[in-house]
PDB file of N, CA and C in Angstrom:
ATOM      1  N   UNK A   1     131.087  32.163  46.137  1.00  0.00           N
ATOM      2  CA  UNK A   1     129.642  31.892  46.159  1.00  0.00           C
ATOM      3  C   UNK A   1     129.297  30.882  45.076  1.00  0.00           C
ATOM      4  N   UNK A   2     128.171  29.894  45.398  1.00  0.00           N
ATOM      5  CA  UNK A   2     128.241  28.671  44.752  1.00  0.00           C
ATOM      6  C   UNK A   2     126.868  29.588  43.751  1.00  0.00           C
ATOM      7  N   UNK A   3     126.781  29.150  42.471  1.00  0.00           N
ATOM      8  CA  UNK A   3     125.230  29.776  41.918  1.00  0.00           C
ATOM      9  C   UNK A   3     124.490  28.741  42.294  1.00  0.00           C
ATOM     10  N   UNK A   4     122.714  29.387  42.326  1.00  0.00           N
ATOM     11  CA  UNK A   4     121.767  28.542  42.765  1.00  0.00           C
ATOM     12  C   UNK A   4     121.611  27.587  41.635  1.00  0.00           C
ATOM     13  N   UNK A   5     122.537  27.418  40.532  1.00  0.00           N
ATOM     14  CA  UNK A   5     122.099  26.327  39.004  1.00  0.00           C
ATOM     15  C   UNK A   5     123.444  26.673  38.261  1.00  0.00           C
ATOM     16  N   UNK A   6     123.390  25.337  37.471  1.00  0.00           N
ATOM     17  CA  UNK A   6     124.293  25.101  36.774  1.00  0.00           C
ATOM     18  C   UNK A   6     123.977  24.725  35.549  1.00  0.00           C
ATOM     19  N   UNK A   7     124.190  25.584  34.207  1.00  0.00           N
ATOM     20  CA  UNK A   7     124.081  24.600  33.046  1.00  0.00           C
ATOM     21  C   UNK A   7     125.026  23.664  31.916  1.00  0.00           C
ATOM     22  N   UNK A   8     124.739  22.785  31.510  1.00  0.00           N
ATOM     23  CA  UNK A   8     125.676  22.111  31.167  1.00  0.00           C
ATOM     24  C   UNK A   8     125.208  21.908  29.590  1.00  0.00           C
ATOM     25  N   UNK A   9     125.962  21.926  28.483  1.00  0.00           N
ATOM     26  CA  UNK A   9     125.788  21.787  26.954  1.00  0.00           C
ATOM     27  C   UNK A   9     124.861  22.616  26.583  1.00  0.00           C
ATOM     28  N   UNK A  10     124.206  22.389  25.849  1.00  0.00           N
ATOM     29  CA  UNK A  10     123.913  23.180  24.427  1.00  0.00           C
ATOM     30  C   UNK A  10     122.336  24.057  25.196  1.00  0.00           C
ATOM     31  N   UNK A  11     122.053  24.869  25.466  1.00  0.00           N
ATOM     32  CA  UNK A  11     120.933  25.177  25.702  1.00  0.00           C
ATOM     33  C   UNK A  11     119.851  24.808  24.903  1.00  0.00           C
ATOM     34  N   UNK A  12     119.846  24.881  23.688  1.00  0.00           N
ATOM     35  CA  UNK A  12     118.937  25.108  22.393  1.00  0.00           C
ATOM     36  C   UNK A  12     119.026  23.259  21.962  1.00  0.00           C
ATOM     37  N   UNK A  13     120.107  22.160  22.769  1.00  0.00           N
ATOM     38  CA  UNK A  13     119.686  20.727  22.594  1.00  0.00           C
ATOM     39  C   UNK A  13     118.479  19.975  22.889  1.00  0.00           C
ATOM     40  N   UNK A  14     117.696  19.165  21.867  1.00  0.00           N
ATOM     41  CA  UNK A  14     116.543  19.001  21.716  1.00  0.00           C
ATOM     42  C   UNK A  14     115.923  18.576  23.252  1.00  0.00           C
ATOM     43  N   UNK A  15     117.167  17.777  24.124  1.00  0.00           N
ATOM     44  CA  UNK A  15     116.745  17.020  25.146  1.00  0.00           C
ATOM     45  C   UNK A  15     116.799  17.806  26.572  1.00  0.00           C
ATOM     46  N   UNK A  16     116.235  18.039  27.396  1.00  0.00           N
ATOM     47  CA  UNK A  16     116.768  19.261  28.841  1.00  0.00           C
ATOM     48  C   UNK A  16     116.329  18.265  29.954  1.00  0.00           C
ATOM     49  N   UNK A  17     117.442  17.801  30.636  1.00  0.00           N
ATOM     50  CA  UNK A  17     117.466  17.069  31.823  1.00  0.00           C
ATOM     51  C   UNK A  17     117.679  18.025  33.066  1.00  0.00           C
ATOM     52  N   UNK A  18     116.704  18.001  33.832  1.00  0.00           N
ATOM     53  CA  UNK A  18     116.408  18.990  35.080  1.00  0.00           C
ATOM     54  C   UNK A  18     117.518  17.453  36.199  1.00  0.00           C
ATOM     55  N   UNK A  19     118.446  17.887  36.803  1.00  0.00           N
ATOM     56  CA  UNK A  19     118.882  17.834  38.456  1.00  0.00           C
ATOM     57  C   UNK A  19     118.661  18.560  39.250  1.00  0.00           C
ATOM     58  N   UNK A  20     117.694  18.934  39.774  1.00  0.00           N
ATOM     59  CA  UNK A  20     117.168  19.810  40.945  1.00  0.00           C
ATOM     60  C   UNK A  20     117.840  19.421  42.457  1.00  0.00           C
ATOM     61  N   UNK A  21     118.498  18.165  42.391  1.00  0.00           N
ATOM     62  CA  UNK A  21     119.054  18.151  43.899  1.00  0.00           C
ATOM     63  C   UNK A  21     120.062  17.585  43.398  1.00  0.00           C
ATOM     64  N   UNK A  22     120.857  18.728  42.690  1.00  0.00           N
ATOM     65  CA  UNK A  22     122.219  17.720  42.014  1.00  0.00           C
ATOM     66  C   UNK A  22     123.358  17.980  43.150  1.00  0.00           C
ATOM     67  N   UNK A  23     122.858  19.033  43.948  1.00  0.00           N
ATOM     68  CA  UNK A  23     124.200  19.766  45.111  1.00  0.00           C
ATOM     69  C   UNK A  23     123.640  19.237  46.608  1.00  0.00           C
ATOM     70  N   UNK A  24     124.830  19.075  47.643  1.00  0.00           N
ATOM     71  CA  UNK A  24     124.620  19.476  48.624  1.00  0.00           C
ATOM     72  C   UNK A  24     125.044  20.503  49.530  1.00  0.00           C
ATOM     73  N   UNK A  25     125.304  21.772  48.562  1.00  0.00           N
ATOM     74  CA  UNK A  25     126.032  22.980  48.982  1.00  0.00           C
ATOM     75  C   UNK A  25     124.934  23.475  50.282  1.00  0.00           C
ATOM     76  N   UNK A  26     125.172  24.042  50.906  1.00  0.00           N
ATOM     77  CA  UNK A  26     124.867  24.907  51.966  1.00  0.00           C
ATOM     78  C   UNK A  26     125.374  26.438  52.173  1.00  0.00           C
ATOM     79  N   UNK A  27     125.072  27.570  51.504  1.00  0.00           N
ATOM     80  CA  UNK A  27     125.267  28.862  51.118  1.00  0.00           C
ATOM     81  C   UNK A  27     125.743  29.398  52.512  1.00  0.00           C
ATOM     82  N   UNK A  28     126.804  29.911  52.384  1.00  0.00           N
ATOM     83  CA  UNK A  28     128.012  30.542  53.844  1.00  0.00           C
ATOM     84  C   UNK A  28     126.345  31.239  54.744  1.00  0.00           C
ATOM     85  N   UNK A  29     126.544  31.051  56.130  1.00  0.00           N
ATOM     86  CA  UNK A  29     125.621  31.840  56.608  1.00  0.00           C
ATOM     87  C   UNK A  29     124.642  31.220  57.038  1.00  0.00           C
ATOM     88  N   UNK A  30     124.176  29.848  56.739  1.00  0.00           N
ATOM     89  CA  UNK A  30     122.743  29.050  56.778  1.00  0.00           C
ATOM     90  C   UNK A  30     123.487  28.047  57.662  1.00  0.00           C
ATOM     91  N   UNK A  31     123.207  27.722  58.790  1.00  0.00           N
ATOM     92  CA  UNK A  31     123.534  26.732  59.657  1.00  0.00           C
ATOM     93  C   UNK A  31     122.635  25.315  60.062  1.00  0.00           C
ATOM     94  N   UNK A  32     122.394  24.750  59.449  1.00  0.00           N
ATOM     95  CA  UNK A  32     121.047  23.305  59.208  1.00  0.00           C
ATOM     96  C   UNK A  32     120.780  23.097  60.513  1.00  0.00           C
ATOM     97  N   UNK A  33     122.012  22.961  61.514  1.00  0.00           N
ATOM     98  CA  UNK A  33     122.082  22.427  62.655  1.00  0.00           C
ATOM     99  C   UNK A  33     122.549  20.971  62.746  1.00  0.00           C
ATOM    100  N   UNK A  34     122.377  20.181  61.431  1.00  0.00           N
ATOM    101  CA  UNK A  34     123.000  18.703  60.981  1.00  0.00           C
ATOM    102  C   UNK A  34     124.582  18.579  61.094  1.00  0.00           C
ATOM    103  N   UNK A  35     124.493  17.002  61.507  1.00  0.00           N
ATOM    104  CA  UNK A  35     126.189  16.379  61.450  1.00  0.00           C
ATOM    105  C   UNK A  35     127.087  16.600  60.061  1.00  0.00           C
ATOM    106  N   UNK A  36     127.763  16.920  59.864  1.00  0.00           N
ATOM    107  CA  UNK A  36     128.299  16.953  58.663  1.00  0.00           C
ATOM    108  C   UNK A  36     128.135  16.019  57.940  1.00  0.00           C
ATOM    109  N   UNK A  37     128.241  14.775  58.467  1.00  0.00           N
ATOM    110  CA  UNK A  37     128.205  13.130  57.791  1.00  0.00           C
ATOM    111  C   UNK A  37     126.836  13.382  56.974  1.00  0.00           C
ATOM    112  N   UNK A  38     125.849  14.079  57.264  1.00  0.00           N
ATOM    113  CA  UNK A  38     124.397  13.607  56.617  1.00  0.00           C
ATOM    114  C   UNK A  38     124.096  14.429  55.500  1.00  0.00           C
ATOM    115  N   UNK A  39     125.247  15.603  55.138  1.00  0.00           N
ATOM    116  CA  UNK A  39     125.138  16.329  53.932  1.00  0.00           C
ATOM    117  C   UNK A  39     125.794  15.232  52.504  1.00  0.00           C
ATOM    118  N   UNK A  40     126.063  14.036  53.009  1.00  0.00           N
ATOM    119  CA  UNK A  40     126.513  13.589  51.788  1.00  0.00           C
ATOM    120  C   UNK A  40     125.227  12.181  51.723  1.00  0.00           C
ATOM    121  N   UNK A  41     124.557  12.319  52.399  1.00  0.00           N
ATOM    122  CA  UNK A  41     123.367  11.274  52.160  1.00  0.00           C
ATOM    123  C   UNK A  41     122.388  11.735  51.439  1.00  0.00           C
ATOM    124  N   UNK A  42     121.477  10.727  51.314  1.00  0.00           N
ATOM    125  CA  UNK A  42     120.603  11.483  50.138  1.00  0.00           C
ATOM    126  C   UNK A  42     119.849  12.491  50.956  1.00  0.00           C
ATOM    127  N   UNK A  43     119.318  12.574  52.108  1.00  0.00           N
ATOM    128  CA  UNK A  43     118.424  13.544  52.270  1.00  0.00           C
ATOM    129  C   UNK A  43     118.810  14.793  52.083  1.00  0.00           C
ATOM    130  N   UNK A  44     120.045  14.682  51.833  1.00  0.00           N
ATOM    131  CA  UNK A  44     120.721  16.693  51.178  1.00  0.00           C
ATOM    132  C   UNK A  44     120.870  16.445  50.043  1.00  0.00           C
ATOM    133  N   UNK A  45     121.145  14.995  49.206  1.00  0.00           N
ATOM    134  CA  UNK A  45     121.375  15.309  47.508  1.00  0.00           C
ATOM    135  C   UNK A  45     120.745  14.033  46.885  1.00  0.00           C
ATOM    136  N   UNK A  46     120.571  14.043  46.162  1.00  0.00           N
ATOM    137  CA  UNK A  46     120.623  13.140  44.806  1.00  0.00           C
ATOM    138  C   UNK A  46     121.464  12.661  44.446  1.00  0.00           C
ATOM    139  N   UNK A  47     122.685  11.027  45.214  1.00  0.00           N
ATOM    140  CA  UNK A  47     123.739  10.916  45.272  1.00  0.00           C
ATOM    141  C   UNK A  47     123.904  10.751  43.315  1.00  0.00           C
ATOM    142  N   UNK A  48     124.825  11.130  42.999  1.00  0.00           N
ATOM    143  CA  UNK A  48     125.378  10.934  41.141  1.00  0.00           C
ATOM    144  C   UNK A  48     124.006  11.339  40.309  1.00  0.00           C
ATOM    145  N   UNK A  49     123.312  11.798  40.884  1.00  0.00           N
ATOM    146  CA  UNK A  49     122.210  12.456  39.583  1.00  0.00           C
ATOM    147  C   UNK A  49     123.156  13.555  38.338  1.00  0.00           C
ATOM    148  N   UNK A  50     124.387  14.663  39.171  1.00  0.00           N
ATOM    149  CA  UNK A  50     124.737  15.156  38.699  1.00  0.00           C
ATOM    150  C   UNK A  50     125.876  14.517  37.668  1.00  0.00           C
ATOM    151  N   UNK A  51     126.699  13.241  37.991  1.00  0.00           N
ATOM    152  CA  UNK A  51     127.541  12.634  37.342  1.00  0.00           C
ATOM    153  C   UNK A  51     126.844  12.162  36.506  1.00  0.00           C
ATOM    154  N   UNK A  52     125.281  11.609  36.176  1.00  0.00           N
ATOM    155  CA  UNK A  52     125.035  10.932  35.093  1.00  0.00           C
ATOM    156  C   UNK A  52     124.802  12.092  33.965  1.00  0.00           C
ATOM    157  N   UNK A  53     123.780  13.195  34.649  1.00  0.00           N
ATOM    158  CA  UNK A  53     123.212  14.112  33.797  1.00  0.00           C
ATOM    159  C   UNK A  53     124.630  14.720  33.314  1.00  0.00           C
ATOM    160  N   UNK A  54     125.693  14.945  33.592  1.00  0.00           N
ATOM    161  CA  UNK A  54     127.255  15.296  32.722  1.00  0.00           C
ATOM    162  C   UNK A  54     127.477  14.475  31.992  1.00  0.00           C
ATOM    163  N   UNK A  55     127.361  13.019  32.110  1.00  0.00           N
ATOM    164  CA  UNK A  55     127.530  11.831  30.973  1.00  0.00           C
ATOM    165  C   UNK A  55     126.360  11.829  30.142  1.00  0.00           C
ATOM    166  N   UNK A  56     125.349  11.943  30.377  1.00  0.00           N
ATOM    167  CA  UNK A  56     124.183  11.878  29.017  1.00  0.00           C
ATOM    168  C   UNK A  56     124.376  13.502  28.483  1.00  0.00           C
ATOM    169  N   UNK A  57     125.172  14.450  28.872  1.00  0.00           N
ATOM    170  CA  UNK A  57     125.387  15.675  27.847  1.00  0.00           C
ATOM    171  C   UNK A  57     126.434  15.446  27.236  1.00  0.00           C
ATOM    172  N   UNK A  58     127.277  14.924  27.406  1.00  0.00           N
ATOM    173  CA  UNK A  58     128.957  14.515  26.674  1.00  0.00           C
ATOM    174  C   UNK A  58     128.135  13.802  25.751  1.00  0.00           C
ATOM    175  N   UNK A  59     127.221  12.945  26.065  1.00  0.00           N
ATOM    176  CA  UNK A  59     127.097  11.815  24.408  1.00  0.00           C
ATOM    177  C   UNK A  59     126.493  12.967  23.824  1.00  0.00           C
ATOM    178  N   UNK A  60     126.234  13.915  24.186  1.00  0.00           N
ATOM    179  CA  UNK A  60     125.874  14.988  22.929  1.00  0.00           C
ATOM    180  C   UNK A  60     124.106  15.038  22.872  1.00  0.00           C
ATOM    181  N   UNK A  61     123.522  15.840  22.117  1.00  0.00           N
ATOM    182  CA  UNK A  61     121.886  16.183  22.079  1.00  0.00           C
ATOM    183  C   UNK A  61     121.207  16.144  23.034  1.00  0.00           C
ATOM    184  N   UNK A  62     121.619  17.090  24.408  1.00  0.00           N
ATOM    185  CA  UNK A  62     121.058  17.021  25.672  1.00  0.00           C
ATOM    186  C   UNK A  62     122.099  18.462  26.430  1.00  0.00           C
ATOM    187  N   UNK A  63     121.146  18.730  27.005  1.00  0.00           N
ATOM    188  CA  UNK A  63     121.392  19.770  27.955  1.00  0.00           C
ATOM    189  C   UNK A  63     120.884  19.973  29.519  1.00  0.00           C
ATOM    190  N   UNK A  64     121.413  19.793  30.480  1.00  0.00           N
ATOM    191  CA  UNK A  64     121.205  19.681  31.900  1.00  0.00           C
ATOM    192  C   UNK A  64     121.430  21.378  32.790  1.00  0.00           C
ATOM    193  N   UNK A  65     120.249  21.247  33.351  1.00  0.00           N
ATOM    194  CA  UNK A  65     120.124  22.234  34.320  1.00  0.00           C
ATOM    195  C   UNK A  65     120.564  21.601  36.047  1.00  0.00           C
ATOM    196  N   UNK A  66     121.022  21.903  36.500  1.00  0.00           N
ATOM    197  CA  UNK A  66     121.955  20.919  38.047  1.00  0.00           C
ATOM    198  C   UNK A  66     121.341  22.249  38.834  1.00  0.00           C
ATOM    199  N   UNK A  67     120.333  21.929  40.250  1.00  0.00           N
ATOM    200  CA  UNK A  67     120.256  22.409  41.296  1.00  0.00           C
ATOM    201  C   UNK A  67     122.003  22.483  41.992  1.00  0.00           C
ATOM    202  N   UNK A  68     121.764  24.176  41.796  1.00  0.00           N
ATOM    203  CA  UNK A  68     123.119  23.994  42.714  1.00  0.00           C
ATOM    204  C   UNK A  68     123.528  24.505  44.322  1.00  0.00           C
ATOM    205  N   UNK A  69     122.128  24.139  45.265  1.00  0.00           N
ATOM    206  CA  UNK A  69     121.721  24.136  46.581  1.00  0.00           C
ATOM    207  C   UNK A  69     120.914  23.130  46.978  1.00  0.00           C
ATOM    208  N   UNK A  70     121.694  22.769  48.744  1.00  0.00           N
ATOM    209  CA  UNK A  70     120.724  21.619  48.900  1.00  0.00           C
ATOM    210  C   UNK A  70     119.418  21.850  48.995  1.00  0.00           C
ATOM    211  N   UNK A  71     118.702  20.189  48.538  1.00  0.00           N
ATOM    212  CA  UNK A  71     117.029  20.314  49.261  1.00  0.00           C
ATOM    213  C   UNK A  71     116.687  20.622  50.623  1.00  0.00           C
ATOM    214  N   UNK A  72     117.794  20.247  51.585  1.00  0.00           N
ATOM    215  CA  UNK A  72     117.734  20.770  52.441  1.00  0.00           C
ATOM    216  C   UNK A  72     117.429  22.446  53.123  1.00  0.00           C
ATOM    217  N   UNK A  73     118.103  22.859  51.947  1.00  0.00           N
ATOM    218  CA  UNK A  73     118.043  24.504  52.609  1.00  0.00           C
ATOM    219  C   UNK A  73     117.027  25.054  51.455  1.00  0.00           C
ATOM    220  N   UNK A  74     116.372  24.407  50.258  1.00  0.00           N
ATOM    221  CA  UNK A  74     115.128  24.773  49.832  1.00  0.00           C
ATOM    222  C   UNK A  74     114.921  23.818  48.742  1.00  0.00           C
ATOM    223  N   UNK A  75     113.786  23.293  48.183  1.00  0.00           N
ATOM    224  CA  UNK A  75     113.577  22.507  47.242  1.00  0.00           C
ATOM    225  C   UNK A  75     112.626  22.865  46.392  1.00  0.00           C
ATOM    226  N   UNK A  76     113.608  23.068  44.945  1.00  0.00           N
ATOM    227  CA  UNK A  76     113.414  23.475  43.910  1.00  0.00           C
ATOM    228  C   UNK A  76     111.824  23.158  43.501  1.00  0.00           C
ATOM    229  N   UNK A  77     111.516  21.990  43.544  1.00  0.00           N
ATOM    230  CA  UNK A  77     110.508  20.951  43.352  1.00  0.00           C
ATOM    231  C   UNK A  77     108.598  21.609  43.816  1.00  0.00           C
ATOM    232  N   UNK A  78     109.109  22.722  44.547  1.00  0.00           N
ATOM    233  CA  UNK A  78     108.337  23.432  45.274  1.00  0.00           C
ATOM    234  C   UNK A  78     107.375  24.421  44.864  1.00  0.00           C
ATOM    235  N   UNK A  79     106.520  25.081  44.488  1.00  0.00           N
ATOM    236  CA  UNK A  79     105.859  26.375  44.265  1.00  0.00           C
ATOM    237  C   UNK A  79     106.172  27.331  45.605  1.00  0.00           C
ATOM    238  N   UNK A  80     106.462  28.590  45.349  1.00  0.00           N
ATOM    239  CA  UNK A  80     107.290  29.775  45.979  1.00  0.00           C
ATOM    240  C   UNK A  80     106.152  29.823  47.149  1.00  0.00           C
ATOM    241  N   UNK A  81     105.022  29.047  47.338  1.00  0.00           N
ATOM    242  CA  UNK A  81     103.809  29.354  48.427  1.00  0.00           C
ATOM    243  C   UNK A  81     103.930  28.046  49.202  1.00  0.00           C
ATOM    244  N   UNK A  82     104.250  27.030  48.848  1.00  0.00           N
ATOM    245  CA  UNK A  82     104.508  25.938  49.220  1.00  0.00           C
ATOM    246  C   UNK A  82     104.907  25.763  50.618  1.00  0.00           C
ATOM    247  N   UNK A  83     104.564  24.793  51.312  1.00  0.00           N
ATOM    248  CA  UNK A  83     104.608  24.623  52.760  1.00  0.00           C
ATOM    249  C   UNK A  83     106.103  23.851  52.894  1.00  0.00           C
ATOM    250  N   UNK A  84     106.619  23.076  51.854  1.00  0.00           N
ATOM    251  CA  UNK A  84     108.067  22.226  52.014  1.00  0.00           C
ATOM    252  C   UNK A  84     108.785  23.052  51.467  1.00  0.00           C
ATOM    253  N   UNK A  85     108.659  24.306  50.881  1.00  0.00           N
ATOM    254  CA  UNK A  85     109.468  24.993  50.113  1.00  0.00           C
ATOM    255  C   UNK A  85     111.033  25.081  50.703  1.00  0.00           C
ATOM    256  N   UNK A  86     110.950  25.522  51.980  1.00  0.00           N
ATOM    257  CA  UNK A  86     112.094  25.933  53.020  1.00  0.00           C
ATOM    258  C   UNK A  86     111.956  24.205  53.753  1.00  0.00           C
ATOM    259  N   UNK A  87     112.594  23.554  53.849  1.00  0.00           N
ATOM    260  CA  UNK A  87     112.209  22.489  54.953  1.00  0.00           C
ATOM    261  C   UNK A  87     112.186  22.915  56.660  1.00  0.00           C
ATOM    262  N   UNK A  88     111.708  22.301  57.614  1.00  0.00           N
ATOM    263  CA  UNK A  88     112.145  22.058  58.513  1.00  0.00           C
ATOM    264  C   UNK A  88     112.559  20.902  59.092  1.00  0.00           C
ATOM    265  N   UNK A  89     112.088  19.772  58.894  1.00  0.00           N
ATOM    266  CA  UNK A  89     112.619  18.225  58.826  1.00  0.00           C
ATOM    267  C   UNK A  89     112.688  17.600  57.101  1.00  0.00           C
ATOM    268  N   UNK A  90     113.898  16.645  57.404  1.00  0.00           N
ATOM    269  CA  UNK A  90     113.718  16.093  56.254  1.00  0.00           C
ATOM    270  C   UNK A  90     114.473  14.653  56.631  1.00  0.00           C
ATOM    271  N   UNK A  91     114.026  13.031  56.190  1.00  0.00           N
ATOM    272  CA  UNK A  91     114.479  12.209  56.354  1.00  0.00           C
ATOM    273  C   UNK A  91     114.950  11.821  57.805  1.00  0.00           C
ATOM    274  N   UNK A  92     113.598  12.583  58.864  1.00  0.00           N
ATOM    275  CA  UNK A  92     114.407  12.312  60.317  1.00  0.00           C
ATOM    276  C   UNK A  92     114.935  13.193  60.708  1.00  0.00           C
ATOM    277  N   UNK A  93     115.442  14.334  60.164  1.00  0.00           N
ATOM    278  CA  UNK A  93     115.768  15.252  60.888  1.00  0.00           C
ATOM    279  C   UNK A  93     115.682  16.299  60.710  1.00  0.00           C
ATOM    280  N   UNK A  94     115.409  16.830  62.261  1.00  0.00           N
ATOM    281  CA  UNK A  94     114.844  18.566  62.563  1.00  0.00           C
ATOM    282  C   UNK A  94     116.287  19.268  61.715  1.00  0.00           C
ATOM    283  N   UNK A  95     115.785  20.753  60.783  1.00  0.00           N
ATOM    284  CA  UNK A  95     116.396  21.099  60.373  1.00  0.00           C
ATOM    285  C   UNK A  95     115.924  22.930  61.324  1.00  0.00           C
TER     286      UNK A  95
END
């Protein structure tokens, strides 16, 4: 099981870089109905958001929180009442 977040360096570092669509995991069980090809486009991730936010914590005084589920299957970005919370289309396609 993938966790819904990932943290990376120092918690208590002055700087906290949020990746909210750092994954395009899809949790065993949830079927999108999408081509496989389109989980690596952006409309499931944030292509290298997660590779940079790992390089600005290595230079040190920074700490990253990484969404670790796609926007596709919910977006973080959302309030829990929110109408996009869960998608049903995104970028063209019925989900």
């Amino acid at each position: 099981m993938t966790a819904p977040f990932h943290i990376l360096g120092d918690p208590s570092a002055p700087i906290l870089i949020i990746a909210d669509h750092a994954s395009n995991h899809v949790p065993e069980g949830i079927d999108l109905g999408l081509p496989p090809e389109v989980m690596n486009e952006h409309v499931a991730i944030d292509i290298g958001v997660a590779e940079v936010a790992e390089l600005l914590v290595k230079k040190g005084n920074a700490c990253a929180i990484l969404g670790g589920v796609s926007r596709l299957v919910i977006d973080y970005n959302r309030e829990p009442e929110a109408a996009g919370l869960v998608p049903v289309h995104s970028g063209g396609h019925h989900i």
